[in-house]
C-alpha atoms as a PDB file:
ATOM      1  CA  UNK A   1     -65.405 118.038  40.484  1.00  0.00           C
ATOM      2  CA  UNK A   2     -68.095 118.888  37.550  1.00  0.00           C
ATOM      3  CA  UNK A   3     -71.389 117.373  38.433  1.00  0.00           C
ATOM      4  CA  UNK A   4     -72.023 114.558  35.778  1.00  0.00           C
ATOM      5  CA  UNK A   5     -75.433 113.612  34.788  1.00  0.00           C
ATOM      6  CA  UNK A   6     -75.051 109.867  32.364  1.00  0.00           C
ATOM      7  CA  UNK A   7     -78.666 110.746  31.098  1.00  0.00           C
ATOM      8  CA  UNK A   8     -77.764 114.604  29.758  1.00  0.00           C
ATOM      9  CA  UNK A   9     -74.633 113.026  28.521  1.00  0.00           C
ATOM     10  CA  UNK A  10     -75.883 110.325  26.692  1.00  0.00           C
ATOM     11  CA  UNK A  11     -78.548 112.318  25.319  1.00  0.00           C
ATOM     12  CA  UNK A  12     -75.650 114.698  23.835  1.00  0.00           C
ATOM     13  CA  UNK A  13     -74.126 111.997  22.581  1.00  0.00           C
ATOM     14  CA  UNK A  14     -76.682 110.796  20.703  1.00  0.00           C
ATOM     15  CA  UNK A  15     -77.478 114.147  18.955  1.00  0.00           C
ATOM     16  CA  UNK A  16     -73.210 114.242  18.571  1.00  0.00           C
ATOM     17  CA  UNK A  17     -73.647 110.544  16.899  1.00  0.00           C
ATOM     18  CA  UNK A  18     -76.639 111.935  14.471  1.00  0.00           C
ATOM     19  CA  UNK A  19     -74.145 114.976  13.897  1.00  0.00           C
ATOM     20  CA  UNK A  20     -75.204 117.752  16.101  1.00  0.00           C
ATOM     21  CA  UNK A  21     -72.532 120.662  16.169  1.00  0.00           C
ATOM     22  CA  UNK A  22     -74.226 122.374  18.951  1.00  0.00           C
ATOM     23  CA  UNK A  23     -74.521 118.902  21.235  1.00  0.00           C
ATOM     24  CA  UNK A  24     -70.630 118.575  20.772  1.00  0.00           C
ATOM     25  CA  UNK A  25     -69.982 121.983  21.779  1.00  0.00           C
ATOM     26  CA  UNK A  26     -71.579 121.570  24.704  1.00  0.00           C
ATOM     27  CA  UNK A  27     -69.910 118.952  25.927  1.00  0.00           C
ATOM     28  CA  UNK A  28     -66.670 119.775  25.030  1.00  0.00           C
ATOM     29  CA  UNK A  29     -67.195 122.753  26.927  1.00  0.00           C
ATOM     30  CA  UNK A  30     -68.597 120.435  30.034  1.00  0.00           C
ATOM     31  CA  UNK A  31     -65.306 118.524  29.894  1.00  0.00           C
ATOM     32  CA  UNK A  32     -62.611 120.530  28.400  1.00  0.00           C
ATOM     33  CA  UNK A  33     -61.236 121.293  31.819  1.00  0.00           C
ATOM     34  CA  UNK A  34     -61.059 118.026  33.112  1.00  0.00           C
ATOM     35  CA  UNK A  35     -59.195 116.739  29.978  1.00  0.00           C
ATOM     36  CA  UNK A  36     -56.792 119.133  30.121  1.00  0.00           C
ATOM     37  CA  UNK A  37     -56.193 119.188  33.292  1.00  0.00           C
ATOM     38  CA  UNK A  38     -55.721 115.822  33.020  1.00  0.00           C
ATOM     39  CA  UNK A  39     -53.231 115.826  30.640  1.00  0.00           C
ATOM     40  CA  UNK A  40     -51.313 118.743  32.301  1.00  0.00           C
ATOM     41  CA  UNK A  41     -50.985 116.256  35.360  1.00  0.00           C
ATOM     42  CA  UNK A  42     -49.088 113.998  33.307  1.00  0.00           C
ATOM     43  CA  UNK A  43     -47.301 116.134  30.728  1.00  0.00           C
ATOM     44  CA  UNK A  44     -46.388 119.441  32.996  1.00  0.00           C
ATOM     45  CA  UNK A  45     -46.771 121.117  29.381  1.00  0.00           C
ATOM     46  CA  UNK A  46     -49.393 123.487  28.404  1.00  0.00           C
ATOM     47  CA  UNK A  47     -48.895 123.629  25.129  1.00  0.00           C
ATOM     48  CA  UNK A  48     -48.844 120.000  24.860  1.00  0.00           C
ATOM     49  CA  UNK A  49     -51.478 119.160  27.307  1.00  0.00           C
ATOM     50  CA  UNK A  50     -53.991 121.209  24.961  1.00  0.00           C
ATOM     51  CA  UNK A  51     -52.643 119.472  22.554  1.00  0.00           C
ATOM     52  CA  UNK A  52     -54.008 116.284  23.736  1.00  0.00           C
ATOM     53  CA  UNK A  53     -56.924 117.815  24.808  1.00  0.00           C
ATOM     54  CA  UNK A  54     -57.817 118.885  21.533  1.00  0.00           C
ATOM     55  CA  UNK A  55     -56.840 115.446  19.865  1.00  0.00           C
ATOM     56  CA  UNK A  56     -59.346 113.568  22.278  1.00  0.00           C
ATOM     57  CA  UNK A  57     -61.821 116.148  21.036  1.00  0.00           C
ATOM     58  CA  UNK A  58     -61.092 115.518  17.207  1.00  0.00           C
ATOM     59  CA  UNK A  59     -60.893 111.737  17.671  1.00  0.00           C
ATOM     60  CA  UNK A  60     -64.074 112.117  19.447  1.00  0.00           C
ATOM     61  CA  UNK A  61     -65.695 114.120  16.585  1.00  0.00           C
ATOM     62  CA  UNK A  62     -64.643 111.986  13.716  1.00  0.00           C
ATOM     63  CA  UNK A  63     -65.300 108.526  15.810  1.00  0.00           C
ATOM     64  CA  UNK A  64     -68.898 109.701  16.620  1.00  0.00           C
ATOM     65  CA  UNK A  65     -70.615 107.428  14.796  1.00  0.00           C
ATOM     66  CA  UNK A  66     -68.631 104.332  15.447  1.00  0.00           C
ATOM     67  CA  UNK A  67     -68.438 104.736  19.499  1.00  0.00           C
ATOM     68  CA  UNK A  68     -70.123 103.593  22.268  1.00  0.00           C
ATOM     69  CA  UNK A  69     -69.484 105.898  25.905  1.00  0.00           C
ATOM     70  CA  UNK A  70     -71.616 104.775  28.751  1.00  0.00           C
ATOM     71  CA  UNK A  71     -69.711 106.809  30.799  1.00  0.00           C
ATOM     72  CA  UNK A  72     -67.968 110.144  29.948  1.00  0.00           C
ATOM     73  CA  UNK A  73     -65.845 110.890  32.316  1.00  0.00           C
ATOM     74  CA  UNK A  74     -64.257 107.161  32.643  1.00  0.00           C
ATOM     75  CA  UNK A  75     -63.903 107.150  28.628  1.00  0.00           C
ATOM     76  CA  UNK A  76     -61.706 110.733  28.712  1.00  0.00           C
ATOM     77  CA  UNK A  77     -59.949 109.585  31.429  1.00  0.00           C
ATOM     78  CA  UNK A  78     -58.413 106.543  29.384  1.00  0.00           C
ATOM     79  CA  UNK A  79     -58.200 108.739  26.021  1.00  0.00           C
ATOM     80  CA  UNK A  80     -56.137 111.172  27.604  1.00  0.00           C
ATOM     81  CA  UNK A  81     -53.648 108.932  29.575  1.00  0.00           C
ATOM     82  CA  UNK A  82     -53.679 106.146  26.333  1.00  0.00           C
ATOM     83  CA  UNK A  83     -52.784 109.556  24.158  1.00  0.00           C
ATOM     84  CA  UNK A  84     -50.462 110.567  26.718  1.00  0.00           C
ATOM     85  CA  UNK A  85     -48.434 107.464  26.459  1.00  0.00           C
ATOM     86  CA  UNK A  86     -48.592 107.159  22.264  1.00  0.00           C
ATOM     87  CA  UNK A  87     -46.520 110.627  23.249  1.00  0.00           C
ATOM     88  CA  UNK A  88     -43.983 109.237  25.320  1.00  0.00           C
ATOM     89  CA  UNK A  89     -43.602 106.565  23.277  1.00  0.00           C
ATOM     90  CA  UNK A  90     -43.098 108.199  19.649  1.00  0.00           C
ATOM     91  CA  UNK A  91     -41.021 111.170  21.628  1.00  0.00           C
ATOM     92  CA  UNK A  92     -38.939 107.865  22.923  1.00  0.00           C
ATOM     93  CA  UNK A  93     -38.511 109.789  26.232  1.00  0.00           C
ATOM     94  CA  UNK A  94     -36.572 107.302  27.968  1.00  0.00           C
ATOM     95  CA  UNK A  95     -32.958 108.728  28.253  1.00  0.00           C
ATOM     96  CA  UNK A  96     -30.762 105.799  29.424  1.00  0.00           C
ATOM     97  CA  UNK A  97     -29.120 106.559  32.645  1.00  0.00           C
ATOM     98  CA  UNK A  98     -25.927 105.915  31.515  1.00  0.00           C
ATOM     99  CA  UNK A  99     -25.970 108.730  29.455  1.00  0.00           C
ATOM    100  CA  UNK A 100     -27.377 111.392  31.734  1.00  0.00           C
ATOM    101  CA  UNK A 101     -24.173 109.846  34.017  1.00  0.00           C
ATOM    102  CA  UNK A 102     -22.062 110.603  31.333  1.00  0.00           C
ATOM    103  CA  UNK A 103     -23.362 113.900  30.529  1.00  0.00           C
ATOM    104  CA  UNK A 104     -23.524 115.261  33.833  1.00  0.00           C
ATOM    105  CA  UNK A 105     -20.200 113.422  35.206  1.00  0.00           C
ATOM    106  CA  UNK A 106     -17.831 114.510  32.090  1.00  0.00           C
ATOM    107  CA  UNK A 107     -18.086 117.954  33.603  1.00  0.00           C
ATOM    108  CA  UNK A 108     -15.784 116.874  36.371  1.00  0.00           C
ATOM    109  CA  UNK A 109     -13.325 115.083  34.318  1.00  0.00           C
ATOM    110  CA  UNK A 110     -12.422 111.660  35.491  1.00  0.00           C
ATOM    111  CA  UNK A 111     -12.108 112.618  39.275  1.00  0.00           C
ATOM    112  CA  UNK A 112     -12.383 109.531  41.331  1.00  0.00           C
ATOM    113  CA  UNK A 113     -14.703 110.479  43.004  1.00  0.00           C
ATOM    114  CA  UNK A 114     -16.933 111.423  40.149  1.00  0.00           C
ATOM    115  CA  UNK A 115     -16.202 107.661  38.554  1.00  0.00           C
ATOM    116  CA  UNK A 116     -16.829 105.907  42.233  1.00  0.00           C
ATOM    117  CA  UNK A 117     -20.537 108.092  42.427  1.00  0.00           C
ATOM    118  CA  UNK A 118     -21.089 107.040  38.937  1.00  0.00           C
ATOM    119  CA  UNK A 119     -20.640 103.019  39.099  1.00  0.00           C
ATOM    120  CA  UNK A 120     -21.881 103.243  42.818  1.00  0.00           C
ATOM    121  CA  UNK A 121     -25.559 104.832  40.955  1.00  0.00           C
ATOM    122  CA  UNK A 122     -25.402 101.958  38.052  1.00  0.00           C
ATOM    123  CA  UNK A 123     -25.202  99.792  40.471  1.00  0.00           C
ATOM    124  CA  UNK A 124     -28.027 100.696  42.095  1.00  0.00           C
ATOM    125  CA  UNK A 125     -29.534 101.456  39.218  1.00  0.00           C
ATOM    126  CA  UNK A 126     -28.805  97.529  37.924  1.00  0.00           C
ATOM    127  CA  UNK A 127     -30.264  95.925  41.638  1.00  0.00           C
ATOM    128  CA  UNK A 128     -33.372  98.457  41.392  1.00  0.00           C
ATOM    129  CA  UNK A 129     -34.171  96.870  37.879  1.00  0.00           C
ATOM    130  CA  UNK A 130     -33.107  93.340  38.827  1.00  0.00           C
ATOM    131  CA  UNK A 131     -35.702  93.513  41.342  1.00  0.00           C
ATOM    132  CA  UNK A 132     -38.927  94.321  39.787  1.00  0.00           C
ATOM    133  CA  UNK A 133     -41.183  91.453  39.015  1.00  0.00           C
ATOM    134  CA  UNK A 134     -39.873  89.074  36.396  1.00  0.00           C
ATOM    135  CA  UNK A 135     -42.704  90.098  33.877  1.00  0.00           C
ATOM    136  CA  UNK A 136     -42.030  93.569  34.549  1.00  0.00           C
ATOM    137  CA  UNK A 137     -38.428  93.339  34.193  1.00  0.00           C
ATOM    138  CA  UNK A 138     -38.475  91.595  30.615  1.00  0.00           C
ATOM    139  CA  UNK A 139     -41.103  94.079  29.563  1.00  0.00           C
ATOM    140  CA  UNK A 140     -38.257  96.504  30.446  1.00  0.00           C
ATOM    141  CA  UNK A 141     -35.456  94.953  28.841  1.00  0.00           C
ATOM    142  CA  UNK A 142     -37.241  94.946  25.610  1.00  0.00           C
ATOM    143  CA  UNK A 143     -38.538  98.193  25.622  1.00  0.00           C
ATOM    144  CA  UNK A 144     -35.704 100.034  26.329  1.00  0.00           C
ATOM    145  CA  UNK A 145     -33.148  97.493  26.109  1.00  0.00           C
ATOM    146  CA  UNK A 146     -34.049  95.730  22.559  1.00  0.00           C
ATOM    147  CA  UNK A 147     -35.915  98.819  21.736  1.00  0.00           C
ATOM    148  CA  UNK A 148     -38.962  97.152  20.464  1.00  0.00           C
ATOM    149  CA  UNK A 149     -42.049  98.624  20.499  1.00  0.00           C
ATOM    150  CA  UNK A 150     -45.220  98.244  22.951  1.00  0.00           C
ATOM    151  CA  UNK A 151     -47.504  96.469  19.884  1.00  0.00           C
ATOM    152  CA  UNK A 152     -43.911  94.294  19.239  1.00  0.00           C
ATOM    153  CA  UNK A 153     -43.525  93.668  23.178  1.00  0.00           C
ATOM    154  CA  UNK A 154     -47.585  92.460  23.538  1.00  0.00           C
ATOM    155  CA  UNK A 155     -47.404  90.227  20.457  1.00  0.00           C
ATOM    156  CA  UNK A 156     -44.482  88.493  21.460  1.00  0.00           C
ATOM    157  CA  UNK A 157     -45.015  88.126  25.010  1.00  0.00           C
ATOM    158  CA  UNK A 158     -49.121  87.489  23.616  1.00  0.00           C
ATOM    159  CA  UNK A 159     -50.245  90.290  25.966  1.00  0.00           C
ATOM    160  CA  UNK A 160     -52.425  93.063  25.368  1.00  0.00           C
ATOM    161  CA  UNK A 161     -50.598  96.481  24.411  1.00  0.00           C
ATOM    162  CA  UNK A 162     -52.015  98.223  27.600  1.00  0.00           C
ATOM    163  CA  UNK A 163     -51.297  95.347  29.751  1.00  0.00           C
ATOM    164  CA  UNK A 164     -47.605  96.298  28.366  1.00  0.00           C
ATOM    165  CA  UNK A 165     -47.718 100.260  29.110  1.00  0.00           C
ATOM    166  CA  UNK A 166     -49.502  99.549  32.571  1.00  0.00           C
ATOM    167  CA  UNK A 167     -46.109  97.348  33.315  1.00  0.00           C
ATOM    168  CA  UNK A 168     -43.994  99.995  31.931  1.00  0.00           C
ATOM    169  CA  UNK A 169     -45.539 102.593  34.100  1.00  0.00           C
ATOM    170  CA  UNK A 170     -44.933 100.508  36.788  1.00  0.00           C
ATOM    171  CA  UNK A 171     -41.260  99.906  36.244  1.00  0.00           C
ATOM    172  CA  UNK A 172     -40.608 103.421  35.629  1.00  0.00           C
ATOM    173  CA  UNK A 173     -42.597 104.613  38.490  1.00  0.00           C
ATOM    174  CA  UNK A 174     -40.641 102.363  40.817  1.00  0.00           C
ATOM    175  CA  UNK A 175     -37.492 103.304  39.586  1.00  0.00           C
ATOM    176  CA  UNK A 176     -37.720 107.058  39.546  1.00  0.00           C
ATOM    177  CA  UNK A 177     -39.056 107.125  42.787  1.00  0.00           C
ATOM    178  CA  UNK A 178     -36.095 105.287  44.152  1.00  0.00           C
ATOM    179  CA  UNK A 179     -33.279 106.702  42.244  1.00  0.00           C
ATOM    180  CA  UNK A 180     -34.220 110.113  42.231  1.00  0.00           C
ATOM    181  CA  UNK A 181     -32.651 110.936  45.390  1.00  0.00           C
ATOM    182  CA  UNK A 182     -29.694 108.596  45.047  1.00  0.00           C
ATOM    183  CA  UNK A 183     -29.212 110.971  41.612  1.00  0.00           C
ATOM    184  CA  UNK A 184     -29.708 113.974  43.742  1.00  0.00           C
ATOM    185  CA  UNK A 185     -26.917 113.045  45.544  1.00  0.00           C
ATOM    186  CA  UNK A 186     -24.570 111.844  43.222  1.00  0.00           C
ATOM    187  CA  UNK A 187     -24.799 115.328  41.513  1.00  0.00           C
ATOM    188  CA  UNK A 188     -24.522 117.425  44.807  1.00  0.00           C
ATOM    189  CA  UNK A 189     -21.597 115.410  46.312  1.00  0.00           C
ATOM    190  CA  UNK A 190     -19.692 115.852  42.924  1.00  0.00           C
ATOM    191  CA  UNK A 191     -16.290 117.268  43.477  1.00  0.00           C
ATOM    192  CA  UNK A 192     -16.601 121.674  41.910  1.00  0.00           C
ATOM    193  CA  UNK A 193     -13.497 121.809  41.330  1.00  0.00           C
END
């Protein structure tokens, strides 16, 4: 981890905030690393994680003036993962599970085995998300049930948008952890033939 010094950054900050090309270059060069690498932890993507990467950059380039970082490496931190899930969300990357079911199942026709795996998964897949927390659970439902968005989801329920993706991270979390496997399986004890 990159020795951080809150007085040289602040310093560059204020020269960035007065308009100082050369102060910005320096610390984008102190922290491009860390943002990428950030985003790469969550996206798996290079080409996307410099993406982001370069986006905090730009937003922190034409923001200059108007922000105020106390701390540098807590404030990329939250750009990148806040930028990370504005992805998700406009790339809608929640694929029901029904679907990848289907998808993967209709290659074995309607064995019976194939359609007792599938329901016995739903199921699963239904108890898993009837037990998360109740708040939790409705944030689910109307994400990816009702298909409303996160700014929809926090003025409705009167929470704040982030208090919505930090409950959506959580549901997801919990559920891919626990049906991963049980997926796993389902695909490798599908009939071949």
């Amino acid at each position: 981890m990159k020795q951080v010094n809150p007085d040289e950054d602040h310093l560059l900050w204020q020269r960035i905030g007065e308009g100082s090309v050369e102060s910005f270059t320096r610390l984008y060069d102190k922290y491009w690393s860390e943002v990428y690498n950030s985003a790469m932890k969550r996206l798996r993507d290079t080409g996307r994680a410099q993406d982001i990467a370069q986006d905090v950059f730009v937003t922190l380039w034409m923001r200059r003036e108007e922000l105020q970082i106390r701390n540098f490496p807590a404030y990329l931190y939250m750009a990148v993962r806040n930028k990370v899930l504005n992805l998700f969300e406009k790339e809608k990357r929640y694929v029901p599970i029904e679907y990848l079911l289907e998808n993967n199942i209709r290659a074995y026709g309607n064995q019976a085995d194939a359609v007792a795996l599938r329901n016995e998964f739903l199921q699963a897949y239904k108890n898993l998300v009837d037990s998360l927390p109740s708040q939790q659970k409705k944030i689910f439902h109307l994400f990816y049930d009702e298909d409303l968005s996160t700014e929809e989801i926090a003025e409705q329920l009167q929470l704040t948008r982030k208090t919505i993706q930090n409950q959506l991270s959580r549901s997801v979390s919990f559920l891919k952890a626990n049906l991963t496997h049980l997926f796993l399986l389902c695909i490798l004890f599908l009939p071949k033939d």
